[in-house]
PDB file of N, CA and C in Angstrom:
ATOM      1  N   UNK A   1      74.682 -37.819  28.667  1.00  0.00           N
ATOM      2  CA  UNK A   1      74.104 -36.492  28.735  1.00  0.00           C
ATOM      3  C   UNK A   1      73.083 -36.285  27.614  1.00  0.00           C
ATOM      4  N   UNK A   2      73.496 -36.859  26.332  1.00  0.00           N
ATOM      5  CA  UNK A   2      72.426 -36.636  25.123  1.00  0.00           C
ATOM      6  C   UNK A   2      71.313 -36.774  25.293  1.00  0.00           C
ATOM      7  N   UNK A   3      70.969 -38.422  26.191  1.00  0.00           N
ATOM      8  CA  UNK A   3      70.049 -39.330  26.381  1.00  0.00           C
ATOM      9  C   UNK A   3      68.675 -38.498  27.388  1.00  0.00           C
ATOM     10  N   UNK A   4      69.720 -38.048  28.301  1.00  0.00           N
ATOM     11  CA  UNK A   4      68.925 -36.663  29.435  1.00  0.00           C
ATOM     12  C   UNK A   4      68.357 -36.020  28.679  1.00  0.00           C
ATOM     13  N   UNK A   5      68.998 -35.471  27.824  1.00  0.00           N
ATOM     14  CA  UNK A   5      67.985 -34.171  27.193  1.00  0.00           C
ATOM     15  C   UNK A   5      67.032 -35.314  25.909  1.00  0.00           C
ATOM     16  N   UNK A   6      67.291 -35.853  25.677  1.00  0.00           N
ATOM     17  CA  UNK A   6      66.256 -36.874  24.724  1.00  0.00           C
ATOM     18  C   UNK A   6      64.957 -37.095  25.604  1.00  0.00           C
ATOM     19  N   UNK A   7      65.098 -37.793  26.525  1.00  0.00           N
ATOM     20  CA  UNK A   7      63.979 -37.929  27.415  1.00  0.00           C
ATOM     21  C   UNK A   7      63.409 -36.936  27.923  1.00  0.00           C
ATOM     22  N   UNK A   8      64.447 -35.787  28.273  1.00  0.00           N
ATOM     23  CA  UNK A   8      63.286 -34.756  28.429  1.00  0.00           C
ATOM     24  C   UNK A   8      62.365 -34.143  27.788  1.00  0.00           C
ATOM     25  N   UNK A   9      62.893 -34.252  26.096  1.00  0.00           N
ATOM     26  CA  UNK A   9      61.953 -33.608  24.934  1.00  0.00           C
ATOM     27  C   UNK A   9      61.152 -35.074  24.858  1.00  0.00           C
ATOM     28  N   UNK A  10      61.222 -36.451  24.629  1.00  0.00           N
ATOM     29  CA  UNK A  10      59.983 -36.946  24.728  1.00  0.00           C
ATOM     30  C   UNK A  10      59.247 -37.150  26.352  1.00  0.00           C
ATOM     31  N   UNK A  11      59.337 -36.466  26.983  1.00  0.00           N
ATOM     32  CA  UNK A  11      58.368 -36.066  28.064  1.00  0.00           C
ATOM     33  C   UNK A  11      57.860 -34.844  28.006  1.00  0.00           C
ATOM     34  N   UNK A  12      58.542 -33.885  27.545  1.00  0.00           N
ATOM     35  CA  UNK A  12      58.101 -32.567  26.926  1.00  0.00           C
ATOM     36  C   UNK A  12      56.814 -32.761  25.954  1.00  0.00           C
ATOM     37  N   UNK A  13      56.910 -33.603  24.883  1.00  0.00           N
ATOM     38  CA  UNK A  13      55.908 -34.125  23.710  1.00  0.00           C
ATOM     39  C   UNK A  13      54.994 -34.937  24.487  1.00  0.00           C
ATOM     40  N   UNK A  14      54.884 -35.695  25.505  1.00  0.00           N
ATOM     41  CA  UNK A  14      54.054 -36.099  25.963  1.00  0.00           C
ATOM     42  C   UNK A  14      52.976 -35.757  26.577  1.00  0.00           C
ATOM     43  N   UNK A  15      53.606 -34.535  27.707  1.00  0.00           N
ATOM     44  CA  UNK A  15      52.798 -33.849  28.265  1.00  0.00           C
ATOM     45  C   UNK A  15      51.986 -32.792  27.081  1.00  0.00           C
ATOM     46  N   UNK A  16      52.916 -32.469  26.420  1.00  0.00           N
ATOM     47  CA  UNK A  16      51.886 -31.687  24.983  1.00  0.00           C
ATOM     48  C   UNK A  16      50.820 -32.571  24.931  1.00  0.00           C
ATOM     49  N   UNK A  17      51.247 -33.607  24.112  1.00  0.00           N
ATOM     50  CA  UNK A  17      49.701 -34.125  23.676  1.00  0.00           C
ATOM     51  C   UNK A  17      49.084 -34.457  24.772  1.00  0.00           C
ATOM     52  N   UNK A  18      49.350 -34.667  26.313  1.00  0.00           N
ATOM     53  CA  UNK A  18      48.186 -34.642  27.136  1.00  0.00           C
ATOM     54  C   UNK A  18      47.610 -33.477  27.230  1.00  0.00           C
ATOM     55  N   UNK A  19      48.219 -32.322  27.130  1.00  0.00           N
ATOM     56  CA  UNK A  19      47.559 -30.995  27.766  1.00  0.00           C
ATOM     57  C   UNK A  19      46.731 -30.797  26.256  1.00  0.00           C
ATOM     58  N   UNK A  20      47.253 -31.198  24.910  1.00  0.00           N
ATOM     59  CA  UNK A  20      46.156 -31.071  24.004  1.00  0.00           C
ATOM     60  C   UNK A  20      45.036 -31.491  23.801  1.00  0.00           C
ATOM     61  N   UNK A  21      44.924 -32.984  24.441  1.00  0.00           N
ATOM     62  CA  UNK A  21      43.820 -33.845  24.331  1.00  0.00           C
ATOM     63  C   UNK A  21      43.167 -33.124  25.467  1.00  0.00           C
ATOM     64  N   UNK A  22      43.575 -32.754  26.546  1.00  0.00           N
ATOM     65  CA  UNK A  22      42.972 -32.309  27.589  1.00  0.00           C
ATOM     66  C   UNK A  22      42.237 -30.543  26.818  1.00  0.00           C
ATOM     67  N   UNK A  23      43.084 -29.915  26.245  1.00  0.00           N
ATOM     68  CA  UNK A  23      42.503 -28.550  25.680  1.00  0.00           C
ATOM     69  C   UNK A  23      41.141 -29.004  25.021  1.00  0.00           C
ATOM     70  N   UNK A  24      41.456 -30.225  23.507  1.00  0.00           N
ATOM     71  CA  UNK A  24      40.079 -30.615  22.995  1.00  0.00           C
ATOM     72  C   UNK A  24      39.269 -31.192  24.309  1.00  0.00           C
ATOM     73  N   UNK A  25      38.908 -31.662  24.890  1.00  0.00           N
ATOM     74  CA  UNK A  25      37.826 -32.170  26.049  1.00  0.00           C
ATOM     75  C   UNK A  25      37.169 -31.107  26.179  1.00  0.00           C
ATOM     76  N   UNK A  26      38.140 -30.043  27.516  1.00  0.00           N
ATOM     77  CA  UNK A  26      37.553 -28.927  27.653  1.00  0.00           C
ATOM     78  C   UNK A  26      36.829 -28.069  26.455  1.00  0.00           C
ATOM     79  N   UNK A  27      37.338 -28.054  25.684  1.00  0.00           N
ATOM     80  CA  UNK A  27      36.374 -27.063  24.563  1.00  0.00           C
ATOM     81  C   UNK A  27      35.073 -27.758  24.175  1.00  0.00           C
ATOM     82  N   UNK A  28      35.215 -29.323  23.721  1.00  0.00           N
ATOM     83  CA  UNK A  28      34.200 -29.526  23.778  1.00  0.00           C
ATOM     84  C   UNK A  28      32.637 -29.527  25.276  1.00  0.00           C
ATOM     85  N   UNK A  29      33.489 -29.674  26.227  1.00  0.00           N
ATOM     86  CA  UNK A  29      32.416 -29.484  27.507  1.00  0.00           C
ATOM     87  C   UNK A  29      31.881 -27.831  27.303  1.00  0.00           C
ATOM     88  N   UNK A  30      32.806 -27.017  27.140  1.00  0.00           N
ATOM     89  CA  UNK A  30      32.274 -25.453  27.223  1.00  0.00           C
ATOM     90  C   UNK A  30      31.461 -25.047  25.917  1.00  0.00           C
ATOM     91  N   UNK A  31      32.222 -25.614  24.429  1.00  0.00           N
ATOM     92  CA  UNK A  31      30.408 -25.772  23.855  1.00  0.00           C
ATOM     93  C   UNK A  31      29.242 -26.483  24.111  1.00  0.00           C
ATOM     94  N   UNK A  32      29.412 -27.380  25.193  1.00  0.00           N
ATOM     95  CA  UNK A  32      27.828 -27.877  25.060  1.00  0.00           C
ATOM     96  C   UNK A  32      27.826 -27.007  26.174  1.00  0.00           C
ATOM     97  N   UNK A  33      28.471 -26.591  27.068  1.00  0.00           N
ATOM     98  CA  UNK A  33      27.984 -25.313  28.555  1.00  0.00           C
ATOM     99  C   UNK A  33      27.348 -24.129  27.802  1.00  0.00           C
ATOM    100  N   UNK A  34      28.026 -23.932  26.514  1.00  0.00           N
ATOM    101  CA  UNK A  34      27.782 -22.327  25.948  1.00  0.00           C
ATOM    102  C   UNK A  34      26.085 -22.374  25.086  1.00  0.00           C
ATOM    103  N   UNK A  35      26.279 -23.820  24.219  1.00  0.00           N
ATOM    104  CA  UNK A  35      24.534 -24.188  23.887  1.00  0.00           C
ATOM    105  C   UNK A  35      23.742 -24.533  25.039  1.00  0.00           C
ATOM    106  N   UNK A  36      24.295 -24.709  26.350  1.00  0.00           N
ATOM    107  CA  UNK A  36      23.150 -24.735  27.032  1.00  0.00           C
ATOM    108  C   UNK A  36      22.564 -23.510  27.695  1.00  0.00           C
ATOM    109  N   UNK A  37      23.488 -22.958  27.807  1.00  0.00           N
ATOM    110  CA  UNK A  37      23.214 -21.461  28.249  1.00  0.00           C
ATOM    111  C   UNK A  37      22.621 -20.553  27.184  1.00  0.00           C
ATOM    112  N   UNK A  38      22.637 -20.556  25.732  1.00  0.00           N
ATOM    113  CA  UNK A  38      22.093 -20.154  25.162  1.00  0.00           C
ATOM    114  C   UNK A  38      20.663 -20.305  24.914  1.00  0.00           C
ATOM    115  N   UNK A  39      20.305 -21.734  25.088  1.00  0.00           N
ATOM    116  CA  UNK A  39      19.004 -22.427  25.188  1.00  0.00           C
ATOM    117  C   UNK A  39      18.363 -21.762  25.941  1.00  0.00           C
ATOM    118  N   UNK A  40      19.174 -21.422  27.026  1.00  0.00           N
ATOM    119  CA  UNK A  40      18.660 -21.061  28.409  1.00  0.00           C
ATOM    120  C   UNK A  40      17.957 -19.873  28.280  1.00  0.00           C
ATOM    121  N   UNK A  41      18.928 -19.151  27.668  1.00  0.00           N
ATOM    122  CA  UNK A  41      18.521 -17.973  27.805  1.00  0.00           C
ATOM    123  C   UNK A  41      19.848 -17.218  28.662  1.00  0.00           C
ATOM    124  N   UNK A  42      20.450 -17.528  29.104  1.00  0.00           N
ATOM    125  CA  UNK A  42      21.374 -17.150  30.260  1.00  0.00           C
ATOM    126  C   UNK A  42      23.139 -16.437  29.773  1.00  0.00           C
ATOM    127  N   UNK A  43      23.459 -16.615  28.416  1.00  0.00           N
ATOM    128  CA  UNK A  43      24.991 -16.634  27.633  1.00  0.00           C
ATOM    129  C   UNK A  43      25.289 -15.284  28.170  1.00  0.00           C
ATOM    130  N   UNK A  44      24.600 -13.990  28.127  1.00  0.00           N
ATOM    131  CA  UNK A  44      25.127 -12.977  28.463  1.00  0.00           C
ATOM    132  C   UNK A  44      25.686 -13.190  30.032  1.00  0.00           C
ATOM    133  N   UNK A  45      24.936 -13.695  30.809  1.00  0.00           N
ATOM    134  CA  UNK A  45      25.406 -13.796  32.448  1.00  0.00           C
ATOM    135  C   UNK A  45      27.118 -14.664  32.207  1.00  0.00           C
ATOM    136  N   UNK A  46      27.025 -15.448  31.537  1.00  0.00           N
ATOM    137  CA  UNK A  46      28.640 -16.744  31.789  1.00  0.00           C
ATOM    138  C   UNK A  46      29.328 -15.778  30.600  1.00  0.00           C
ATOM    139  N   UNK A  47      28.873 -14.866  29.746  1.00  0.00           N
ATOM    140  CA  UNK A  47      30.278 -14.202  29.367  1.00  0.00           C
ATOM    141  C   UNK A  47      30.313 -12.837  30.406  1.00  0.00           C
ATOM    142  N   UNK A  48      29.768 -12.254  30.815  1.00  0.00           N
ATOM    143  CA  UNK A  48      30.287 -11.953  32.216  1.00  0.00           C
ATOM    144  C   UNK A  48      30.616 -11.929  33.337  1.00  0.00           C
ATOM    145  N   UNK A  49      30.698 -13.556  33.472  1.00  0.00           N
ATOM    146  CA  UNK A  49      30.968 -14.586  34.435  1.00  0.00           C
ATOM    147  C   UNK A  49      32.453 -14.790  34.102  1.00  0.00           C
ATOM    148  N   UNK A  50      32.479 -15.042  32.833  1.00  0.00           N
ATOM    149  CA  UNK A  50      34.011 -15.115  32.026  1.00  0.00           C
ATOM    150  C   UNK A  50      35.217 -14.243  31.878  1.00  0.00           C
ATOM    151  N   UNK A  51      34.903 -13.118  31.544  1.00  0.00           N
ATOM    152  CA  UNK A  51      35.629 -12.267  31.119  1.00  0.00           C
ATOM    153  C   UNK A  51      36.318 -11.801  33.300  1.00  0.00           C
ATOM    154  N   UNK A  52      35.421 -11.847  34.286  1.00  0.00           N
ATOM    155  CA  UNK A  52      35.850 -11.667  35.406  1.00  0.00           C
ATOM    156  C   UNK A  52      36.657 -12.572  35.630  1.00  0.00           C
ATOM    157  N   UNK A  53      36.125 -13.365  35.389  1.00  0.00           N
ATOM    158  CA  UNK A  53      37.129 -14.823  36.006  1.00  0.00           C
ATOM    159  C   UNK A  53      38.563 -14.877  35.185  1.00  0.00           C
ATOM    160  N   UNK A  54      38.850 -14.483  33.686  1.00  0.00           N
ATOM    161  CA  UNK A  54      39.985 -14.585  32.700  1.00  0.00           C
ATOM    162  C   UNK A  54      40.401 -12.916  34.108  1.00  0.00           C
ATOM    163  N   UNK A  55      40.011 -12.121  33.884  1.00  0.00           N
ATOM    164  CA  UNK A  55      40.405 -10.854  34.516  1.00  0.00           C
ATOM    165  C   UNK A  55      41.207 -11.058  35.843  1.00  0.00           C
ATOM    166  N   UNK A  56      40.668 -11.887  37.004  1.00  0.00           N
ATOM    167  CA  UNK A  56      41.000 -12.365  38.335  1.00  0.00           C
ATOM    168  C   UNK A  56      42.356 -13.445  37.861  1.00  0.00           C
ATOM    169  N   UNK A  57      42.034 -14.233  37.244  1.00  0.00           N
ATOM    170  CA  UNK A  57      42.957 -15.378  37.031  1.00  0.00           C
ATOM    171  C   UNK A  57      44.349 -14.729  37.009  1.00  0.00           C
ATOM    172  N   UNK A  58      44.375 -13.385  35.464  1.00  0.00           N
ATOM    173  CA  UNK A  58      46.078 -13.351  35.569  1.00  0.00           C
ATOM    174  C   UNK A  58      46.277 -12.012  36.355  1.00  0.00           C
ATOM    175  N   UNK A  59      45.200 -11.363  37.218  1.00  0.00           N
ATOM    176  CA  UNK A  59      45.947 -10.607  38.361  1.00  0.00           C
ATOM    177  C   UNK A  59      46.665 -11.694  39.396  1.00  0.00           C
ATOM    178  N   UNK A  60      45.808 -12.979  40.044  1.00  0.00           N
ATOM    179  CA  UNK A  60      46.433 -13.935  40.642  1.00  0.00           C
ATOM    180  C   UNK A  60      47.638 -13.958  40.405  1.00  0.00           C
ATOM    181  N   UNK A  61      47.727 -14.409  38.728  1.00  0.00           N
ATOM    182  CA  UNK A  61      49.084 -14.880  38.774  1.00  0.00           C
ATOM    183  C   UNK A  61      50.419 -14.349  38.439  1.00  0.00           C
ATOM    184  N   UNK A  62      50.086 -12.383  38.384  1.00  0.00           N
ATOM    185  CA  UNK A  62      51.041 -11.649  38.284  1.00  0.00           C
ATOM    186  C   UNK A  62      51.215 -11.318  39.843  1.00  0.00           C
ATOM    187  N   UNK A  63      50.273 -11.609  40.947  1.00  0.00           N
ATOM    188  CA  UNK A  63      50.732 -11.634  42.325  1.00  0.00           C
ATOM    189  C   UNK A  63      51.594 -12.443  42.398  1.00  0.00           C
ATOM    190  N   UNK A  64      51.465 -13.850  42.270  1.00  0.00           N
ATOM    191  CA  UNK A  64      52.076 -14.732  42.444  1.00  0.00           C
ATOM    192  C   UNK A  64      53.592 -14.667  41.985  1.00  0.00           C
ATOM    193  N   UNK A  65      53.834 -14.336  40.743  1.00  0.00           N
ATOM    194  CA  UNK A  65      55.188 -14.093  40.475  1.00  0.00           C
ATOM    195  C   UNK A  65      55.428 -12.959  41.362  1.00  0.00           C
ATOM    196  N   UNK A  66      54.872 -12.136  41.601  1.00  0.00           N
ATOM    197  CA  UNK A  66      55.693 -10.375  42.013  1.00  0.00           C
ATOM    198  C   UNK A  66      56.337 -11.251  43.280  1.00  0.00           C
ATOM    199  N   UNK A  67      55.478 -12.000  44.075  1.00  0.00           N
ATOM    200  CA  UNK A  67      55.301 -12.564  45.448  1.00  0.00           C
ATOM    201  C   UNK A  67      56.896 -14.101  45.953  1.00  0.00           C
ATOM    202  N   UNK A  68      56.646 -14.670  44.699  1.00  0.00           N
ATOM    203  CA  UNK A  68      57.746 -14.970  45.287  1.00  0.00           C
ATOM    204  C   UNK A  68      58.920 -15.061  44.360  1.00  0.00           C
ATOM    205  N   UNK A  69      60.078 -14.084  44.093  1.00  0.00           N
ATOM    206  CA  UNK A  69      61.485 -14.310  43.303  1.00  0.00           C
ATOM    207  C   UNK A  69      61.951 -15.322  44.139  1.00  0.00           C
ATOM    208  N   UNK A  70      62.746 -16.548  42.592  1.00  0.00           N
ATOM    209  CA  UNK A  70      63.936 -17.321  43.476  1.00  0.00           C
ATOM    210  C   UNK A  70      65.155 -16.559  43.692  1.00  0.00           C
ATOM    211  N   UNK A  71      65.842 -16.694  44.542  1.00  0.00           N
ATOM    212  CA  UNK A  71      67.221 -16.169  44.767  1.00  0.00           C
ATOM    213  C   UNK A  71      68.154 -16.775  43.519  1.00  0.00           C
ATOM    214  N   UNK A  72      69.043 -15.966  43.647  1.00  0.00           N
ATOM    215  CA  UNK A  72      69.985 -16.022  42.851  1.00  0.00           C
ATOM    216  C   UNK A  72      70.843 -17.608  42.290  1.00  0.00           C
ATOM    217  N   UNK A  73      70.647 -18.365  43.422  1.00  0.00           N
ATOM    218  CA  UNK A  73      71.390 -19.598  43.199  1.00  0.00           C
ATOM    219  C   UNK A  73      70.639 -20.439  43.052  1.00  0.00           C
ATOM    220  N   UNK A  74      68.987 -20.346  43.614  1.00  0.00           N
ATOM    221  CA  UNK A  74      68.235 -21.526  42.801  1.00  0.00           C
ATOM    222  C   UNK A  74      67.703 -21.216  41.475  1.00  0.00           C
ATOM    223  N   UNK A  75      67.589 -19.928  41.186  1.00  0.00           N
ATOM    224  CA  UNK A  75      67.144 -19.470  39.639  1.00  0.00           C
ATOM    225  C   UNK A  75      68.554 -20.346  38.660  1.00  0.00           C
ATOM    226  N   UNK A  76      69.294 -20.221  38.911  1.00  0.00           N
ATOM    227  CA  UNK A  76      70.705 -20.957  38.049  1.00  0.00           C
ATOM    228  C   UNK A  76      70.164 -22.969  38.230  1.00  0.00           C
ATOM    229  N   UNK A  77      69.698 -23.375  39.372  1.00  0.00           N
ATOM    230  CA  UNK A  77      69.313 -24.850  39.192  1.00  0.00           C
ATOM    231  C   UNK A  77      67.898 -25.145  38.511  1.00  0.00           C
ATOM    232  N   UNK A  78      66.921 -24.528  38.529  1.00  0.00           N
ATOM    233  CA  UNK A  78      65.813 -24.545  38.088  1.00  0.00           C
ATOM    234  C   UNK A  78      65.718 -24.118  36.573  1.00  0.00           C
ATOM    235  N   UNK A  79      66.748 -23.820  35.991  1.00  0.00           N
ATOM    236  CA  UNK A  79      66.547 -23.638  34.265  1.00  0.00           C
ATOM    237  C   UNK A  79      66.044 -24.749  33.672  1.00  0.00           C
ATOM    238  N   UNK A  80      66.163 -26.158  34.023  1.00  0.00           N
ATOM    239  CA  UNK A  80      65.616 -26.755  33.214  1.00  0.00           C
ATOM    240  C   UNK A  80      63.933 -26.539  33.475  1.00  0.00           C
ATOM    241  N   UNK A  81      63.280 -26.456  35.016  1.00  0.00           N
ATOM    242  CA  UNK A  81      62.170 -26.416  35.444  1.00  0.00           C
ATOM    243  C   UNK A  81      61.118 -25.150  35.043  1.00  0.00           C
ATOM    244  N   UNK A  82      62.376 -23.791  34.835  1.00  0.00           N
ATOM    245  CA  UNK A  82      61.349 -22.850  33.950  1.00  0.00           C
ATOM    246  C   UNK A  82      61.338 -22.925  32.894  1.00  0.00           C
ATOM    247  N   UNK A  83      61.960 -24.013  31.474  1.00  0.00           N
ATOM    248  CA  UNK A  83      61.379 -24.330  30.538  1.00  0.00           C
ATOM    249  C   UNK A  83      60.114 -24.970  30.480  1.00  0.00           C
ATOM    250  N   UNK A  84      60.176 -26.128  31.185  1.00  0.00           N
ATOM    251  CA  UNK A  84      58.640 -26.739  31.587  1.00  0.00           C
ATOM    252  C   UNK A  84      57.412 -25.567  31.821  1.00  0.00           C
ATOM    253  N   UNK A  85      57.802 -25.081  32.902  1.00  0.00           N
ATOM    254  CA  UNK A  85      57.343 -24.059  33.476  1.00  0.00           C
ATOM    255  C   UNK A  85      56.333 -23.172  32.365  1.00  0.00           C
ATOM    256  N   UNK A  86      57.449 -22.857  31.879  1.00  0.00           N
ATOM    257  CA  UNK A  86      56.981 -21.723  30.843  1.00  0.00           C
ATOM    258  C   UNK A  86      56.339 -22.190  29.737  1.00  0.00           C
ATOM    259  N   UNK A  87      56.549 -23.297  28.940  1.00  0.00           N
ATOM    260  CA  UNK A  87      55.716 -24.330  28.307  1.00  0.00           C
ATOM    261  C   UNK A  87      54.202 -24.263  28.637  1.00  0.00           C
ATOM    262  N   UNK A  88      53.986 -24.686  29.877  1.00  0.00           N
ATOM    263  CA  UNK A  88      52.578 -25.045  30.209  1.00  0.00           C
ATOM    264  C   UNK A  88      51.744 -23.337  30.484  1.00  0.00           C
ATOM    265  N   UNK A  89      52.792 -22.489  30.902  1.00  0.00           N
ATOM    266  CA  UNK A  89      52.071 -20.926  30.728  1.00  0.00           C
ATOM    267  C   UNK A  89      51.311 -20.718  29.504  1.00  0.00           C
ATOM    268  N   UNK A  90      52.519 -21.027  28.540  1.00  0.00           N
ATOM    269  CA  UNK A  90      52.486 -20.495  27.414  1.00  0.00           C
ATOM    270  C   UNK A  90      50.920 -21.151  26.629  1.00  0.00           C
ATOM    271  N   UNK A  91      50.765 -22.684  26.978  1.00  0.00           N
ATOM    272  CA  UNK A  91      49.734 -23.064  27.023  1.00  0.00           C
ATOM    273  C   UNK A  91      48.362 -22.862  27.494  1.00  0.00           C
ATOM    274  N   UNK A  92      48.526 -22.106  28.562  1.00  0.00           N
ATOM    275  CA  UNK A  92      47.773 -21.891  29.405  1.00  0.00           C
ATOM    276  C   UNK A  92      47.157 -20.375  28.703  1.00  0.00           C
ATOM    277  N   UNK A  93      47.717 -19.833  28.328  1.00  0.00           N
ATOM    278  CA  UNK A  93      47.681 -18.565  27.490  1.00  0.00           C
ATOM    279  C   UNK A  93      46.870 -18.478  26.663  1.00  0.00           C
ATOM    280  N   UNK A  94      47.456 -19.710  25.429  1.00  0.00           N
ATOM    281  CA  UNK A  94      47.119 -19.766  24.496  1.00  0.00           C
ATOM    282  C   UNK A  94      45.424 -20.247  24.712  1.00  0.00           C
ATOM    283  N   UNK A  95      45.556 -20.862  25.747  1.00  0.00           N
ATOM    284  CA  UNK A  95      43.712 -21.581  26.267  1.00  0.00           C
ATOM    285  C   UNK A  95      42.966 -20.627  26.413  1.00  0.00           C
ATOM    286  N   UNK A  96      43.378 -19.499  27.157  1.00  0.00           N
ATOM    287  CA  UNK A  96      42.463 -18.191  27.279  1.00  0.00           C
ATOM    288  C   UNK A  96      42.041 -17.730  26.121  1.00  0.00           C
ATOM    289  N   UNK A  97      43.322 -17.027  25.212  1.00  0.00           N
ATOM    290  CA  UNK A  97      43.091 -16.302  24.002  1.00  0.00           C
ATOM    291  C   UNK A  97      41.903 -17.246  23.298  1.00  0.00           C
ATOM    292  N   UNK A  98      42.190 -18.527  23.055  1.00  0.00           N
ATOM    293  CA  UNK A  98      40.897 -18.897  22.175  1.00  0.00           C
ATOM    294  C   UNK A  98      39.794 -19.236  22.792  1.00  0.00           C
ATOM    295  N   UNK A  99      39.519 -18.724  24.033  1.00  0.00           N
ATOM    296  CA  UNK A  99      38.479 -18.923  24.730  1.00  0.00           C
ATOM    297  C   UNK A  99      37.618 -17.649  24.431  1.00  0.00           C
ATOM    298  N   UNK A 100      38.577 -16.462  24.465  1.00  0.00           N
ATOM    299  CA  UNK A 100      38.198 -15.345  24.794  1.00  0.00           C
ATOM    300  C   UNK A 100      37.726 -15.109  22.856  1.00  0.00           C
ATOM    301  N   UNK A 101      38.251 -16.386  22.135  1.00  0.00           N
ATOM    302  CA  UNK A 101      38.535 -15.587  20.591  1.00  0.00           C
ATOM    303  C   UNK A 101      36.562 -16.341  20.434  1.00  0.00           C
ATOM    304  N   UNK A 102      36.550 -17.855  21.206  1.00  0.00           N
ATOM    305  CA  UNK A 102      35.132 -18.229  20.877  1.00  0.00           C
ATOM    306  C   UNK A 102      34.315 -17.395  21.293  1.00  0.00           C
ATOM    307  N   UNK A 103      34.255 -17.293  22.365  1.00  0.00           N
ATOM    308  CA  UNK A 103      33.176 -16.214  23.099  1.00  0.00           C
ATOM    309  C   UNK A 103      32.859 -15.162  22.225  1.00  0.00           C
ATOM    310  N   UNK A 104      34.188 -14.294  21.203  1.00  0.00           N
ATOM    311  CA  UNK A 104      33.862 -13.208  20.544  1.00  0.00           C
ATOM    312  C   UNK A 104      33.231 -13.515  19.683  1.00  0.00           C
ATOM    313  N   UNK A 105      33.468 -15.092  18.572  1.00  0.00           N
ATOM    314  CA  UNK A 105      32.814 -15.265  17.908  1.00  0.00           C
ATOM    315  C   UNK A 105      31.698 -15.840  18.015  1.00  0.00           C
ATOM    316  N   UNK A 106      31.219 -15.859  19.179  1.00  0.00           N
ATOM    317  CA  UNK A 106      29.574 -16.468  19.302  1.00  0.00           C
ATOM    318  C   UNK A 106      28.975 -15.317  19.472  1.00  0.00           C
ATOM    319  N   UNK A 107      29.819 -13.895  20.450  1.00  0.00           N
ATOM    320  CA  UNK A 107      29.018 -12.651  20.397  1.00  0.00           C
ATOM    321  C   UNK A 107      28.579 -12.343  19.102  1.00  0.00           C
ATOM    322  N   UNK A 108      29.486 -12.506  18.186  1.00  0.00           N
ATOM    323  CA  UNK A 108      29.458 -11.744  16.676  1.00  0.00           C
ATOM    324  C   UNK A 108      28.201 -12.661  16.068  1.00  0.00           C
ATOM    325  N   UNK A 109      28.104 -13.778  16.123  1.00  0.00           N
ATOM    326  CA  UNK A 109      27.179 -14.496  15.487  1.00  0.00           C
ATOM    327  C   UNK A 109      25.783 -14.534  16.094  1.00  0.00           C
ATOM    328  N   UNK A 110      25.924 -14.594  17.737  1.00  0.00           N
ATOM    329  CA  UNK A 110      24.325 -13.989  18.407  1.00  0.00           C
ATOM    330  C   UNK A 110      24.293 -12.534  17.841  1.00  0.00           C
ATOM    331  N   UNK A 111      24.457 -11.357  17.537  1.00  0.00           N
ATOM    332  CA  UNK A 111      24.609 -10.285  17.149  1.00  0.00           C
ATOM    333  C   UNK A 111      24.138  -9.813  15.735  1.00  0.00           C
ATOM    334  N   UNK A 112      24.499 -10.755  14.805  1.00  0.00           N
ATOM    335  CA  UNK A 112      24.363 -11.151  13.769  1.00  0.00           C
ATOM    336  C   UNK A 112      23.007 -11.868  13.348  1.00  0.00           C
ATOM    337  N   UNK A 113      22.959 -12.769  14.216  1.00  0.00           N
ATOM    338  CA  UNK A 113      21.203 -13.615  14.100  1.00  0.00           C
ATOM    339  C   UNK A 113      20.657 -12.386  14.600  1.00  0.00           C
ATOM    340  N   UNK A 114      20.521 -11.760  15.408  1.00  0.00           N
ATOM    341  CA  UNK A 114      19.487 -10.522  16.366  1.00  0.00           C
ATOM    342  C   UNK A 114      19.280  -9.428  15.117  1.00  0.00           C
ATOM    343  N   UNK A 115      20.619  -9.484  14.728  1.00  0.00           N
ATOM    344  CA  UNK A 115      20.020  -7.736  13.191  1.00  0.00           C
ATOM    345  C   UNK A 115      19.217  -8.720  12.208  1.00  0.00           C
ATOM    346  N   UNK A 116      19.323 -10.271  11.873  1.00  0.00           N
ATOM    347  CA  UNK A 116      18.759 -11.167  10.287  1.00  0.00           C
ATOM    348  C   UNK A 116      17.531 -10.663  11.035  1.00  0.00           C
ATOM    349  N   UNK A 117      16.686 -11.022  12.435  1.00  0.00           N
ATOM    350  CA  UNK A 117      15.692 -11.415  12.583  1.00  0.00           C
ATOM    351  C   UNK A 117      14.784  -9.621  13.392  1.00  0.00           C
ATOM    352  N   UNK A 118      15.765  -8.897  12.774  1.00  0.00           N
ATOM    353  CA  UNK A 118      15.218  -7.740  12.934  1.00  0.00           C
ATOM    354  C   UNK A 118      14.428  -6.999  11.686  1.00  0.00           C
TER     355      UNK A 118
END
């Protein structure tokens, strides 16, 4: 029984550092998306491209829970599966917030260059 739950925490740690290496990738692709759009000329359109899409995403996925409860006797087998579960939310969370935290701080810093060069 020990061994079960051993393997599950190093598969637990595994998938971490995949979903981390996978978090760094993505951030780096969305700063070179965010300097290119700035180049562009275009950053105001993809942060209100953004903020809809973060907006849509967790109405989705408070449908989705309202939409389907497990019953009573598979919620009791699936405890190990809403730890996982909730793991990768929690991740998933945390991806927004600092998405939503860069975006603020590139507003603050385009904002900032616009008053120097005023």
């Amino acid at each position: 029984m020990q061994t079960s739950g051993k393997l599950q925490e190093e598969q637990h740690q595994r998938e971490l550092q995949r979903l981390g290496n996978k978090l760094r990738e993505l951030e780096r692709d969305k700063n070179l998306l965010v300097a290119t759009l700035r180049q562009e000329g275009l950053l105001s359109q993809y942060k209100k491209s953004r903020a809809a899409a973060i907006h849509s995403s967790a109405a989705l996925r408070e449908d989705e829970e309202l939409a389907r409860p497990l019953p009573h006797s598979q919620a009791s087998k699936a405890g190990g599966q809403a730890y996982n579960k909730g793991s990768l939310a929690e991740v998933l969370d945390e991806l927004q917030a600092l998405s939503a935290a860069v975006i603020g701080d590139q507003e603050e810093a385009d904002t900032n260059r616009e008053e120097e060069s005023e």
